[in-house]
C-alpha atoms as a PDB file:
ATOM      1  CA  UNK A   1       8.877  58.893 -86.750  1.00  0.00           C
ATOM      2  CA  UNK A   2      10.137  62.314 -87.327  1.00  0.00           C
ATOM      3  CA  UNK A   3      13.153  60.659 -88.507  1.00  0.00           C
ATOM      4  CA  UNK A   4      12.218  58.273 -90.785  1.00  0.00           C
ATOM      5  CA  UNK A   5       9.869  61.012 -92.357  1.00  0.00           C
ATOM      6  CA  UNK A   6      13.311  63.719 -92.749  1.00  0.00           C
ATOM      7  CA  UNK A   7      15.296  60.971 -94.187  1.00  0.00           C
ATOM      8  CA  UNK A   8      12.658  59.586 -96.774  1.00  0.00           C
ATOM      9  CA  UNK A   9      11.807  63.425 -97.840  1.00  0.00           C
ATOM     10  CA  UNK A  10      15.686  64.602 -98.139  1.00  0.00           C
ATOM     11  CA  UNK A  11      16.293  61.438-100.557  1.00  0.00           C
ATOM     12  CA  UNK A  12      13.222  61.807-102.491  1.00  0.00           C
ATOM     13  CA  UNK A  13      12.595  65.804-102.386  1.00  0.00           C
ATOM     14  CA  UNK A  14      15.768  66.660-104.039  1.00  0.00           C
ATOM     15  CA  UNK A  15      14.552  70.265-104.500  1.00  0.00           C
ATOM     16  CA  UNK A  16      14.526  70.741-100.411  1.00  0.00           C
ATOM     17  CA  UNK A  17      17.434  68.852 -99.648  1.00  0.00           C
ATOM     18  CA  UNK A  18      19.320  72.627 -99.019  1.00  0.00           C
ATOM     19  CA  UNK A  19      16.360  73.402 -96.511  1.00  0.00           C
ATOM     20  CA  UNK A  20      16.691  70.570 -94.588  1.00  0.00           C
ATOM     21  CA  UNK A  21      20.155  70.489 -94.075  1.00  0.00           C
ATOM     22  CA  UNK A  22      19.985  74.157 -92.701  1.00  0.00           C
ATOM     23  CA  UNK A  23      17.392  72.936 -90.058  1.00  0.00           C
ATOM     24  CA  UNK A  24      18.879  69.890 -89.424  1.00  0.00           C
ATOM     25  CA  UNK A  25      22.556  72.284 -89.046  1.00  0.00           C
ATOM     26  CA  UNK A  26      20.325  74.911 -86.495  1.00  0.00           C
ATOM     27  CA  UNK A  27      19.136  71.883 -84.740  1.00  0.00           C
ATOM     28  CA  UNK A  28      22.142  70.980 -83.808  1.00  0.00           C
ATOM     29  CA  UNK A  29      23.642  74.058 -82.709  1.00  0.00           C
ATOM     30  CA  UNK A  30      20.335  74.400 -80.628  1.00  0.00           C
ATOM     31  CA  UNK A  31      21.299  70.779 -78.935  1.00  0.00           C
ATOM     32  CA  UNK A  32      25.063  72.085 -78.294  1.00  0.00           C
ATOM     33  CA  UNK A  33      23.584  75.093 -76.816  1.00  0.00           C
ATOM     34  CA  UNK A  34      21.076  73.592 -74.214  1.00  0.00           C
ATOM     35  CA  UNK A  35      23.528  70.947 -73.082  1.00  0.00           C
ATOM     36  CA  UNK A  36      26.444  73.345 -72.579  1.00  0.00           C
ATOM     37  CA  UNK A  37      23.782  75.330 -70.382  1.00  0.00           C
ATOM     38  CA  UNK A  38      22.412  72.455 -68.593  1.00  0.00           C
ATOM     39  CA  UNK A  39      26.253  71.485 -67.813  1.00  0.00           C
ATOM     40  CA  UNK A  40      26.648  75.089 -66.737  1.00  0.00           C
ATOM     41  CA  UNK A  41      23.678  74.845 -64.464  1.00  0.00           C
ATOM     42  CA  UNK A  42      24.481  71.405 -62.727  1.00  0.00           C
ATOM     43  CA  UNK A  43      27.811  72.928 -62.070  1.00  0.00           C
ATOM     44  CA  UNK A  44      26.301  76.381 -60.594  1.00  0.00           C
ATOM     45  CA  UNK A  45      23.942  73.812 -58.585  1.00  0.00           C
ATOM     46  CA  UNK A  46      26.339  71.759 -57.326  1.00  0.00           C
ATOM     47  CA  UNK A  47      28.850  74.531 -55.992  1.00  0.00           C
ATOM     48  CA  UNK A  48      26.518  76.470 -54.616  1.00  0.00           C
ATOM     49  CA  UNK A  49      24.721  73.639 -52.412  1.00  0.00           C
ATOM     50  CA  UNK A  50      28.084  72.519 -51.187  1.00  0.00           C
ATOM     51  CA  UNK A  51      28.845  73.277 -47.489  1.00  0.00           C
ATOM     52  CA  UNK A  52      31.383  75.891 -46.822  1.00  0.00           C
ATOM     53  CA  UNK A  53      33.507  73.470 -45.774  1.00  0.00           C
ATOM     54  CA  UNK A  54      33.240  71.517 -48.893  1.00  0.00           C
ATOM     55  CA  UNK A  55      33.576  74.555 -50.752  1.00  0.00           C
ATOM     56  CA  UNK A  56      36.600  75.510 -49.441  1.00  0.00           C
ATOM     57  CA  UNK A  57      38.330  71.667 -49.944  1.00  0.00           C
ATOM     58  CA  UNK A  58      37.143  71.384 -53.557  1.00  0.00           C
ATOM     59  CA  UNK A  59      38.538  74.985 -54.578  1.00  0.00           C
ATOM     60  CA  UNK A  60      42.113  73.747 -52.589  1.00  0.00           C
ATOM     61  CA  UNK A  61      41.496  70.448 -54.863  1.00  0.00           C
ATOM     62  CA  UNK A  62      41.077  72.338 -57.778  1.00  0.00           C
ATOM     63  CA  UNK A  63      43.905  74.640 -57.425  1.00  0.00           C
ATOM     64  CA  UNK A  64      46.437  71.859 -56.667  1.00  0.00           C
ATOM     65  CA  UNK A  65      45.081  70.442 -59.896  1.00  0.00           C
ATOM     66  CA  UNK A  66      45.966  73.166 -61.792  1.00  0.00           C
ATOM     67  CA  UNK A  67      49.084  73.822 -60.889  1.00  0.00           C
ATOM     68  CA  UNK A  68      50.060  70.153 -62.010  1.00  0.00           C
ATOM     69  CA  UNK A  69      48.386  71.068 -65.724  1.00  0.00           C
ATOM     70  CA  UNK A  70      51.245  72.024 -67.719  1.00  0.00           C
ATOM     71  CA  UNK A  71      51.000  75.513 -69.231  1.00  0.00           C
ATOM     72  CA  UNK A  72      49.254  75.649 -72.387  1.00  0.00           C
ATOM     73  CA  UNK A  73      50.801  79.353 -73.323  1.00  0.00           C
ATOM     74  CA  UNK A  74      53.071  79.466 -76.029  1.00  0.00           C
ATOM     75  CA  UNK A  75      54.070  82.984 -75.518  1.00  0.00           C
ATOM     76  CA  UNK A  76      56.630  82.897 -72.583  1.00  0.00           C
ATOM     77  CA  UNK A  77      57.262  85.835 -70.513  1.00  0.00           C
ATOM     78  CA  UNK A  78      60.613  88.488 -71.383  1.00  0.00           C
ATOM     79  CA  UNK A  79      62.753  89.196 -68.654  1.00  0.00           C
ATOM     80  CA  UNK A  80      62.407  92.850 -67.965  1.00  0.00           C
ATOM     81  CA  UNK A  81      65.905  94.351 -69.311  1.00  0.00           C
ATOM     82  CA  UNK A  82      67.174  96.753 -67.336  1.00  0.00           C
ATOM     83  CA  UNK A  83      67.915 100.586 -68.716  1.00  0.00           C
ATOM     84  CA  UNK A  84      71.212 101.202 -69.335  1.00  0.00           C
ATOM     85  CA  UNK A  85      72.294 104.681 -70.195  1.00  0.00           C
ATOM     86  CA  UNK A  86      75.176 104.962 -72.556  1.00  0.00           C
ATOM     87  CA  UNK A  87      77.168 108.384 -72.847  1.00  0.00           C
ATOM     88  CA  UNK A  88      78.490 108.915 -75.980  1.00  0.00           C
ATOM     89  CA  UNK A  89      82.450 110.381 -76.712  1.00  0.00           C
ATOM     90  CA  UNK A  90      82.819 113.194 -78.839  1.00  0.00           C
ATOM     91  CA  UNK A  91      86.323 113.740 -78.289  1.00  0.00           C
ATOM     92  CA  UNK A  92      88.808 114.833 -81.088  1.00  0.00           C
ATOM     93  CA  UNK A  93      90.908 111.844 -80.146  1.00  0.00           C
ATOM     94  CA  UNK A  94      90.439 109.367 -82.028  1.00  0.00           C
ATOM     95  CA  UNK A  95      93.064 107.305 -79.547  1.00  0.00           C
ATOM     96  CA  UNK A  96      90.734 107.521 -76.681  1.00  0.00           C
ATOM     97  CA  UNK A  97      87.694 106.692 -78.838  1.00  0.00           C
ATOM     98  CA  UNK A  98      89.296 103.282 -80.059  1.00  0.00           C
ATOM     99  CA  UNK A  99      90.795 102.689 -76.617  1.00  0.00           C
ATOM    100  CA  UNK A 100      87.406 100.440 -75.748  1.00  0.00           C
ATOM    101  CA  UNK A 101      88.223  97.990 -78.011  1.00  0.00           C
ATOM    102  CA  UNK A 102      90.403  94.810 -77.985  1.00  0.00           C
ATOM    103  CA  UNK A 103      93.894  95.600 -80.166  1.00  0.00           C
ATOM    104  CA  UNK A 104      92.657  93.091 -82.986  1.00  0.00           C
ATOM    105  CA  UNK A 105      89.872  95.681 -83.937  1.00  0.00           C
ATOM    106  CA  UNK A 106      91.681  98.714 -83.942  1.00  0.00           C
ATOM    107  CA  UNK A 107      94.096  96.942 -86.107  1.00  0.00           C
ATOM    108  CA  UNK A 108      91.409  96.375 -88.644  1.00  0.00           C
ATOM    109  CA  UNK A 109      89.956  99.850 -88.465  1.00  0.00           C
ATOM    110  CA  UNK A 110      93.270 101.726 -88.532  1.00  0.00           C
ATOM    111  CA  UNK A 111      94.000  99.849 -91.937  1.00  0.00           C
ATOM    112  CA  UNK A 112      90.008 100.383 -93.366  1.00  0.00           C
ATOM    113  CA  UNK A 113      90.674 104.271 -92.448  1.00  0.00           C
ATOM    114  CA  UNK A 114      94.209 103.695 -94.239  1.00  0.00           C
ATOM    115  CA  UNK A 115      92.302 101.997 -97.334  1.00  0.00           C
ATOM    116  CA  UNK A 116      89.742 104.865 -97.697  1.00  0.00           C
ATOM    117  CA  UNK A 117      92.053 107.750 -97.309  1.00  0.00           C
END
């Protein structure tokens, strides 16, 4: 009845169309609301009336369960790097300074030094 009376007065009310739809939106959230708490409840219920032998095999069945749920994180974790401390050269010689690196790149940065000077 309280149906039929909401539909006939949002199609021929025009004027409180806006107010109706705002109740009809809080209803609805009310509805969510009390079933995700009466889910919420059954659940408390029903773990806490369990034996603590049952308790124990549904947590062990609910575990193993999870485990098999693939991982829903899309961050994955960094490898810790370990701290490496590098000592820096400040020798006059520039032979020993370009002795770390292979012969094709001192080639190339003997002639750079040989373009710019």
């Amino acid at each position: 009845m309280l149906t039929g009376w909401t539909v006939t007065t949002y199609f021929i009310k025009k004027d409180s169309q806006e107010v109706i739809r705002e109740e009809l939106s809080n209803l609805f959230d009310i509805c969510k609301k009390l079933f995700f708490s009466l889910k919420n409840l059954i659940g408390i219920l029903i773990s806490t009336s369990l034996s603590p032998k049952e308790r124990e095999t549904s947590f062990v069945e609910e575990t193993l369960s999870k485990k098999d749920e693939p991982l829903l994180n899309v961050v994955h974790p960094i490898n810790e790097i370990e701290e490496q401390s590098v000592e820096l050269k400040h020798d006059d010689d520039d032979d020993d300074a370009l002795s770390s690196f292979s012969p094709e790149v001192v080639e190339v940065i003997n002639e750079e030094e040989e373009k710019v000077a």
